[in-house]
PDB file of N, CA and C in Angstrom:
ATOM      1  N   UNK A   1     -14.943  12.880  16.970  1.00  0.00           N
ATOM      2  CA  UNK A   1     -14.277  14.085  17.397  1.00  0.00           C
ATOM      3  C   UNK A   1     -15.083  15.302  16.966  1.00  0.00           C
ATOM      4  N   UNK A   2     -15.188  16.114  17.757  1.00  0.00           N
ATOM      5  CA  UNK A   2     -16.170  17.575  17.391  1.00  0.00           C
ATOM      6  C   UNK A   2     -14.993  18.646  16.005  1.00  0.00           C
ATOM      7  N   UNK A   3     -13.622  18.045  15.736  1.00  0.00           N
ATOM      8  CA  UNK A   3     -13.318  18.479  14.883  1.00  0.00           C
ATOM      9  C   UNK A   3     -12.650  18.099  14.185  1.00  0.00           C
ATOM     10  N   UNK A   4     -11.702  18.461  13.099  1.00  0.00           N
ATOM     11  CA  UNK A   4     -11.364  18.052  12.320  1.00  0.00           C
ATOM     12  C   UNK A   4     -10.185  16.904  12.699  1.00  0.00           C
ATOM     13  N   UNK A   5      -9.363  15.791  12.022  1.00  0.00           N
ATOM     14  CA  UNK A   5      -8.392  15.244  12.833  1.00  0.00           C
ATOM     15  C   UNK A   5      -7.443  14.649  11.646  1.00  0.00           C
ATOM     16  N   UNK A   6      -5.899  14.982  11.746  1.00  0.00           N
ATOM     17  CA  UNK A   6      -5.356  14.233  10.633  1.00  0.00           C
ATOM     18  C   UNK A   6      -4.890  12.757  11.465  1.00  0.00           C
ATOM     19  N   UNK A   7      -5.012  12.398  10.108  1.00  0.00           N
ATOM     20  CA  UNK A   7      -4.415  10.582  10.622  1.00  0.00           C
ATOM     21  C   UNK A   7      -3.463  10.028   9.412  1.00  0.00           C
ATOM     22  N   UNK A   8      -2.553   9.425  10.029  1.00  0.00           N
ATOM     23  CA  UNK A   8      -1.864   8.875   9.011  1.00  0.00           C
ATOM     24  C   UNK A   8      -1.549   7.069   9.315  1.00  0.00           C
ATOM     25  N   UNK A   9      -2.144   6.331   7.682  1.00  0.00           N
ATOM     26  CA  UNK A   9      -2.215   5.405   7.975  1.00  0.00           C
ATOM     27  C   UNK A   9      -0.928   4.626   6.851  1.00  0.00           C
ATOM     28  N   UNK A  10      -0.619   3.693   7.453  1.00  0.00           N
ATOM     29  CA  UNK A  10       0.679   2.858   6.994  1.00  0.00           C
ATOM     30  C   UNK A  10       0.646   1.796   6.498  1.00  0.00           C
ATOM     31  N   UNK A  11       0.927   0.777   5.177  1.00  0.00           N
ATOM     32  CA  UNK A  11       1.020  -0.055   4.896  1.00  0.00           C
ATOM     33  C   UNK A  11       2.299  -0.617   4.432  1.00  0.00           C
ATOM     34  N   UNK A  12       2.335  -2.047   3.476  1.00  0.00           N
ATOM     35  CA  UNK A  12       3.542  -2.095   2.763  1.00  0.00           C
ATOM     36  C   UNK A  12       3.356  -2.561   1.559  1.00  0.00           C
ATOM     37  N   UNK A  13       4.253  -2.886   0.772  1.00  0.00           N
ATOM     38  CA  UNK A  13       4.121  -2.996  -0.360  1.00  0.00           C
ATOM     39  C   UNK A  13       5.623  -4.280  -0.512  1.00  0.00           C
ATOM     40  N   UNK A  14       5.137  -5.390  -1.338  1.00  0.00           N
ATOM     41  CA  UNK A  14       6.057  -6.095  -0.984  1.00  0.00           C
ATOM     42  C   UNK A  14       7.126  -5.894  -2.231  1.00  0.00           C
ATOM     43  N   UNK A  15       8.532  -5.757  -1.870  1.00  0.00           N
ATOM     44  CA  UNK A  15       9.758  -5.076  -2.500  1.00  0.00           C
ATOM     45  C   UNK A  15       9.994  -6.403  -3.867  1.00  0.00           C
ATOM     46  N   UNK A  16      10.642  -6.213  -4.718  1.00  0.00           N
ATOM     47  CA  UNK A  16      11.163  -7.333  -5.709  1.00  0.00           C
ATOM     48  C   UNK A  16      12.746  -6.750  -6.004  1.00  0.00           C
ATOM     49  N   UNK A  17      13.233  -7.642  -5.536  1.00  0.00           N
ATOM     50  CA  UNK A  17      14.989  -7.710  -5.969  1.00  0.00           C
ATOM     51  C   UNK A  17      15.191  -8.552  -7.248  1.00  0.00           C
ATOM     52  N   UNK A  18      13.923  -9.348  -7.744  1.00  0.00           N
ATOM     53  CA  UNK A  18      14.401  -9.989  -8.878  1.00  0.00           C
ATOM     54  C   UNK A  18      13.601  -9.389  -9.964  1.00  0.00           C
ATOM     55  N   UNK A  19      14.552  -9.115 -11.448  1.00  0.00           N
ATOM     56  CA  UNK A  19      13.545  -8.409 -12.443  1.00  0.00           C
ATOM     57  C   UNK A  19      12.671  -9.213 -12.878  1.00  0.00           C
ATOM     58  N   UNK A  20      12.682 -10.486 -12.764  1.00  0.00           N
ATOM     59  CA  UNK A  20      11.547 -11.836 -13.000  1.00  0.00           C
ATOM     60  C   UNK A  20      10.066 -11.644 -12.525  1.00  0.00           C
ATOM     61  N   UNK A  21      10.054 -10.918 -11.302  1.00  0.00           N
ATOM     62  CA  UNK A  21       8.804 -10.630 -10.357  1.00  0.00           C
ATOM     63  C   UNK A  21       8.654  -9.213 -10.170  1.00  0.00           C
ATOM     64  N   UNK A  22       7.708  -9.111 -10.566  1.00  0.00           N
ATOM     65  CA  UNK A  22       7.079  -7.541 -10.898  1.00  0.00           C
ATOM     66  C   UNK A  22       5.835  -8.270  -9.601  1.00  0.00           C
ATOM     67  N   UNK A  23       5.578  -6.258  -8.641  1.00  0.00           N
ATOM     68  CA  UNK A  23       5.140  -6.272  -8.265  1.00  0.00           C
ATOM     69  C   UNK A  23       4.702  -4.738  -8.576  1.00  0.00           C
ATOM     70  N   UNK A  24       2.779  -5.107  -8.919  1.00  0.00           N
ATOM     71  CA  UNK A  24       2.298  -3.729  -9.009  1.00  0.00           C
ATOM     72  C   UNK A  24       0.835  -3.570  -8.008  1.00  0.00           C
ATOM     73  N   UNK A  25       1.109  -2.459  -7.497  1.00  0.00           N
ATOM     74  CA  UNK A  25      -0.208  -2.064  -6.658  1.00  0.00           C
ATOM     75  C   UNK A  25      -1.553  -1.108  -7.390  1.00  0.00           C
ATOM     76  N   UNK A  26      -2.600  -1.284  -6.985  1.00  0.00           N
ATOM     77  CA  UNK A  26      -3.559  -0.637  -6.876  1.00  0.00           C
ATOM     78  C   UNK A  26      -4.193   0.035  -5.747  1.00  0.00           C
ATOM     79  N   UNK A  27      -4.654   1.586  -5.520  1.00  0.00           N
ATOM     80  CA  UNK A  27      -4.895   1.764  -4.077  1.00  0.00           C
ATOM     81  C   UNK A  27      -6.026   3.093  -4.897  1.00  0.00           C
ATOM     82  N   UNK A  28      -7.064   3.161  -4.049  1.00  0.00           N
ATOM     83  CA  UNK A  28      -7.971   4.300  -3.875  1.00  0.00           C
ATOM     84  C   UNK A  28      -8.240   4.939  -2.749  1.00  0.00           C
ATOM     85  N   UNK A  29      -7.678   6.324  -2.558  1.00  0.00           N
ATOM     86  CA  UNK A  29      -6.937   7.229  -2.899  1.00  0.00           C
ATOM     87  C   UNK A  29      -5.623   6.324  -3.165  1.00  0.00           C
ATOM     88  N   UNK A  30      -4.781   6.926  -4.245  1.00  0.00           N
ATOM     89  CA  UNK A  30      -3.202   6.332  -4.327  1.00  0.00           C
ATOM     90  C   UNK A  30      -2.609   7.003  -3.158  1.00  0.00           C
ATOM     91  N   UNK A  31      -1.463   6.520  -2.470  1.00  0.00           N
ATOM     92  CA  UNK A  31      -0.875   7.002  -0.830  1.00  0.00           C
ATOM     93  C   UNK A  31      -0.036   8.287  -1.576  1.00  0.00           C
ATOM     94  N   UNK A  32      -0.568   8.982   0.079  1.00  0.00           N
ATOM     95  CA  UNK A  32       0.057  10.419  -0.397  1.00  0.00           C
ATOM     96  C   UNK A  32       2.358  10.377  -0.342  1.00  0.00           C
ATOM     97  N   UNK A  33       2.404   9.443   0.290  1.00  0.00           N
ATOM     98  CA  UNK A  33       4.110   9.392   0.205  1.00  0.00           C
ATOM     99  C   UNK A  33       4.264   7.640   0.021  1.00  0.00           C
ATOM    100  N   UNK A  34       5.188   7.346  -1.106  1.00  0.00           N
ATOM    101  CA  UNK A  34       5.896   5.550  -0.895  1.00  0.00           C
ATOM    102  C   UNK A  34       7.090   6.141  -0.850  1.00  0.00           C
ATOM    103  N   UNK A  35       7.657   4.935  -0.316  1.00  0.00           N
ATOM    104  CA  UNK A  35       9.117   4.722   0.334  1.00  0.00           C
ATOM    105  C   UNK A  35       8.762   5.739   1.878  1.00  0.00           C
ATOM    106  N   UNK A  36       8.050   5.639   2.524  1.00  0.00           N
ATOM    107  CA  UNK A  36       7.827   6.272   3.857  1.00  0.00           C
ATOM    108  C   UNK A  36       9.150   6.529   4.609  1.00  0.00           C
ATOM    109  N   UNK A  37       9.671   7.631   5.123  1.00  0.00           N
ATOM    110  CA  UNK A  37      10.513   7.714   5.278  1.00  0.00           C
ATOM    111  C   UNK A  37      11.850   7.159   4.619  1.00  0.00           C
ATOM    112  N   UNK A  38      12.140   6.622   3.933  1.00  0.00           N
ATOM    113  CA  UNK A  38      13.286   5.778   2.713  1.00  0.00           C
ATOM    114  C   UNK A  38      13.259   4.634   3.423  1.00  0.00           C
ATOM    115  N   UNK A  39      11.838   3.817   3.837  1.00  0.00           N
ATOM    116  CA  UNK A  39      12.219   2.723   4.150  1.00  0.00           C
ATOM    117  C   UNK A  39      11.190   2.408   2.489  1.00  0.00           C
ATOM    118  N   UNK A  40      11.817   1.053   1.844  1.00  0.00           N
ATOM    119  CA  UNK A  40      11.623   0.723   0.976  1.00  0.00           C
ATOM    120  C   UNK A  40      10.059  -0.022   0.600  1.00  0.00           C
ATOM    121  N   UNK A  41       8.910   0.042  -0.172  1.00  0.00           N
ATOM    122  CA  UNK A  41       7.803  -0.632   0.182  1.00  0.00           C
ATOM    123  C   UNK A  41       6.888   0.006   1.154  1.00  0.00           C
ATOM    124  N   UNK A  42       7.169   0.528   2.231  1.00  0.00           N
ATOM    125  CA  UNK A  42       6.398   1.024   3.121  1.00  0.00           C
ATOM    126  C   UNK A  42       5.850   2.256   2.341  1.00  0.00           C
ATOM    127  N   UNK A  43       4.123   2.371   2.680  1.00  0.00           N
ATOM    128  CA  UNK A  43       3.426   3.473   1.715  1.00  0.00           C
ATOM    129  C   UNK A  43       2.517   4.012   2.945  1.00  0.00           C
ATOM    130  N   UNK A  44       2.332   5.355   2.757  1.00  0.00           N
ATOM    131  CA  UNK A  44       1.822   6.050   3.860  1.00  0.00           C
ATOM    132  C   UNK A  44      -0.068   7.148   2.921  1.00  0.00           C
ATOM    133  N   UNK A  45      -0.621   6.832   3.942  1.00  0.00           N
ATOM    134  CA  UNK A  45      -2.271   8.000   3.540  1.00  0.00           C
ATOM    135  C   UNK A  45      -1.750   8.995   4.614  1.00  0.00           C
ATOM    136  N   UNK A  46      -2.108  10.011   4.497  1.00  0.00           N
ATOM    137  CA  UNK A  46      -2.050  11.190   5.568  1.00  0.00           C
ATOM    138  C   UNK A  46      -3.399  11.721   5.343  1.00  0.00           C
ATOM    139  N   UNK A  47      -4.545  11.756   6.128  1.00  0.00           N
ATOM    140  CA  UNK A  47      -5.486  12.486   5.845  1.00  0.00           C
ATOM    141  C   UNK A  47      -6.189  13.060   6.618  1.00  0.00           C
ATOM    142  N   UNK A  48      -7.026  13.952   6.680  1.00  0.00           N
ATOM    143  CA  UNK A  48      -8.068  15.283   7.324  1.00  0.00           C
ATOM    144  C   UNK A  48      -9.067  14.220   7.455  1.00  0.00           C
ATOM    145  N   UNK A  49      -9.661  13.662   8.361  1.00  0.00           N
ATOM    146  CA  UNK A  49     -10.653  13.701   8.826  1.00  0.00           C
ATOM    147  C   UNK A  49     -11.795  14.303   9.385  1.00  0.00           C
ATOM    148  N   UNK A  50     -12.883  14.989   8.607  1.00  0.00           N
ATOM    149  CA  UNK A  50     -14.117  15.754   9.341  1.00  0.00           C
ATOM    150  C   UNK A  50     -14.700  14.719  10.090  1.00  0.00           C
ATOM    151  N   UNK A  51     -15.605  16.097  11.183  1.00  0.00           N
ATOM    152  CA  UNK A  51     -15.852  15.527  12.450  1.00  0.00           C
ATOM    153  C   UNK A  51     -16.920  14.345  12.045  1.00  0.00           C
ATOM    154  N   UNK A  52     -16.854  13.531  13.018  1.00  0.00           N
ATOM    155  CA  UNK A  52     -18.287  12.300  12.651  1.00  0.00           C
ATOM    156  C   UNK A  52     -18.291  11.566  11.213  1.00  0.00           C
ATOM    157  N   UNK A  53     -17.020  11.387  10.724  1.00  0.00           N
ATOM    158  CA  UNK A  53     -16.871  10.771   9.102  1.00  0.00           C
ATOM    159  C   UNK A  53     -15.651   9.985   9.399  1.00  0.00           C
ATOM    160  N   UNK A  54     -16.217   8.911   8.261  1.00  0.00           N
ATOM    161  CA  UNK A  54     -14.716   7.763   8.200  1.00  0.00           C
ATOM    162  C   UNK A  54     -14.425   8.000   6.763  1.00  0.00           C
ATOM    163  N   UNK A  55     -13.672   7.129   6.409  1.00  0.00           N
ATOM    164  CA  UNK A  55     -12.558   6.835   5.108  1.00  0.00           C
ATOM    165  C   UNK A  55     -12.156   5.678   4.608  1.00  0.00           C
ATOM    166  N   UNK A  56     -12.563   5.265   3.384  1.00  0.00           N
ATOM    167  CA  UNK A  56     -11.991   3.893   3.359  1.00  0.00           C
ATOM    168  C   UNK A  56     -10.957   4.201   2.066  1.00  0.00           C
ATOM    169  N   UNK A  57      -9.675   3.079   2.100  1.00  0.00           N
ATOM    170  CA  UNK A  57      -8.203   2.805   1.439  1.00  0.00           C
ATOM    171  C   UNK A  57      -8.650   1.199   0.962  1.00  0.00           C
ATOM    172  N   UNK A  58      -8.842   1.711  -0.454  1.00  0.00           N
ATOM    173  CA  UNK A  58      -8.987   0.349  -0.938  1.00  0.00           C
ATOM    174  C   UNK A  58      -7.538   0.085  -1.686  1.00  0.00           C
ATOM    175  N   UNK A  59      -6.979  -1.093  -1.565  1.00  0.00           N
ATOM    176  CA  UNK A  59      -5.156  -1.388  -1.521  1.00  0.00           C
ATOM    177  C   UNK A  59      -5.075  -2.591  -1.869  1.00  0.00           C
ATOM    178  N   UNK A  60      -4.935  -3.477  -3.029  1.00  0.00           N
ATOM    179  CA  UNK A  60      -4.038  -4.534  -3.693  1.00  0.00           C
ATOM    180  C   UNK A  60      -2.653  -4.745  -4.318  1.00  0.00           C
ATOM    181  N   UNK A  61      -2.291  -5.905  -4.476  1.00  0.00           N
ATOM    182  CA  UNK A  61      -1.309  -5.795  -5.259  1.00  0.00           C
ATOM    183  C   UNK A  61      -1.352  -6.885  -5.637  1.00  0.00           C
ATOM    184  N   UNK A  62      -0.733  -6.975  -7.513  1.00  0.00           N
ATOM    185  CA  UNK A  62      -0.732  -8.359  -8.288  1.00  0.00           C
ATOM    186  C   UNK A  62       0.682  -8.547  -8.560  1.00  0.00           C
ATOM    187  N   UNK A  63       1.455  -9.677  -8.421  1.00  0.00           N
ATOM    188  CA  UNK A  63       2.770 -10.560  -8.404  1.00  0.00           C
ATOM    189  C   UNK A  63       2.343 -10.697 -10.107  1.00  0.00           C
ATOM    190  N   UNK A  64       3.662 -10.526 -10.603  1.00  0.00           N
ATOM    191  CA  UNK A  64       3.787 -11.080 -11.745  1.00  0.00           C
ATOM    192  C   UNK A  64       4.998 -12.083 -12.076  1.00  0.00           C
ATOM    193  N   UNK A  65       5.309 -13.062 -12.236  1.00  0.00           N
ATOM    194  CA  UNK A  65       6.195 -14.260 -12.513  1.00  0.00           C
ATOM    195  C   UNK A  65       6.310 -15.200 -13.650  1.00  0.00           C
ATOM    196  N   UNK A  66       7.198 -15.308 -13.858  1.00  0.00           N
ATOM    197  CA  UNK A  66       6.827 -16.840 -14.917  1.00  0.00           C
ATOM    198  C   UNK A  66       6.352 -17.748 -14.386  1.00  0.00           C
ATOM    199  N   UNK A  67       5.938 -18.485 -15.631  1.00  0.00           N
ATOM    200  CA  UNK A  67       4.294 -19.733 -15.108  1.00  0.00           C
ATOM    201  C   UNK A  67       5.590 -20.613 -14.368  1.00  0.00           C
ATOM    202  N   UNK A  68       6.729 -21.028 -14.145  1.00  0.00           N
ATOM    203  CA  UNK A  68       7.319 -21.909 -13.761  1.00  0.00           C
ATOM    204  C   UNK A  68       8.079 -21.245 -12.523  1.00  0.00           C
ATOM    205  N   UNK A  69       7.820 -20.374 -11.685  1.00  0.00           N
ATOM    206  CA  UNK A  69       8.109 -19.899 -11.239  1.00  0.00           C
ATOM    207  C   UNK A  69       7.549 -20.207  -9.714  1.00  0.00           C
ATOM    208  N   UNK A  70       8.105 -20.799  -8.095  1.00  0.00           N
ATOM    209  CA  UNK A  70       6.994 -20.987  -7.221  1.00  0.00           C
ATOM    210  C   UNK A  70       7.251 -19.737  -6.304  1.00  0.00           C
ATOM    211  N   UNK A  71       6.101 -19.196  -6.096  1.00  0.00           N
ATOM    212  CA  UNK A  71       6.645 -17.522  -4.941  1.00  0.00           C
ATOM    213  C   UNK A  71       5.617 -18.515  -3.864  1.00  0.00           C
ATOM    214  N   UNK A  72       6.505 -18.318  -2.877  1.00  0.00           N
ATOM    215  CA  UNK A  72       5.777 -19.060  -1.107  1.00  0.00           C
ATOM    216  C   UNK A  72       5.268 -17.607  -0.559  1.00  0.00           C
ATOM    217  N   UNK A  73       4.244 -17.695   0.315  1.00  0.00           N
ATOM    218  CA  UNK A  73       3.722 -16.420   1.235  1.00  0.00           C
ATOM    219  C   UNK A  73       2.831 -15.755   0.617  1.00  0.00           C
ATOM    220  N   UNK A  74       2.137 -16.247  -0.569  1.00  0.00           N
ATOM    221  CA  UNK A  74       0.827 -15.717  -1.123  1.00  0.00           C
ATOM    222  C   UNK A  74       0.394 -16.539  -1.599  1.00  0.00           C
ATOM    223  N   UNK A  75      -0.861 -16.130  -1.370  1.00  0.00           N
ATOM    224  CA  UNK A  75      -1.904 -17.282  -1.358  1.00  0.00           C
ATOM    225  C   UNK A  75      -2.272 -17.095  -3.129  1.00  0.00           C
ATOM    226  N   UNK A  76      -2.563 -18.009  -3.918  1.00  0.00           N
ATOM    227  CA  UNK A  76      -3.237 -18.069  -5.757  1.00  0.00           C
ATOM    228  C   UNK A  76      -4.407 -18.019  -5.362  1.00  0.00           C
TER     229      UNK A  76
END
């Protein structure tokens, strides 16, 4: 684009209803709004893009559980 451009990009963050499982993220830049609109987990970047430049969102998150504990839908 010959100018500047905001973009806003969306992820999630997976929620814990049990105090057993802690879930904590890491992100570079940290997102400029979580709870995106009050939906819960959902985390939002809003950013300025100059012309002819990209951006990278580096974004993890580590599960914490007891060792006897089995969580399905992530991979060890």
């Amino acid at each position: 684009h010959p100018r500047p451009i905001e973009v806003t990009v969306l992820d999630q963050l997976p929620v814990s209803g049990d105090s057993d499982l802690t879930v904590a993220m890491t992100a570079d830049p940290q997102p400029t709004t979580r709870d995106f609109e009050d939906r819960p987990g959902v985390l939002a970047w809003v950013l300025t893009l100059p012309p002819n430049q990209d951006r990278r969102i580096r974004f993890g998150i580590t599960l914490t559980a007891p060792r006897e504990r089995i969580i399905t839908g992530f991979d060890r």
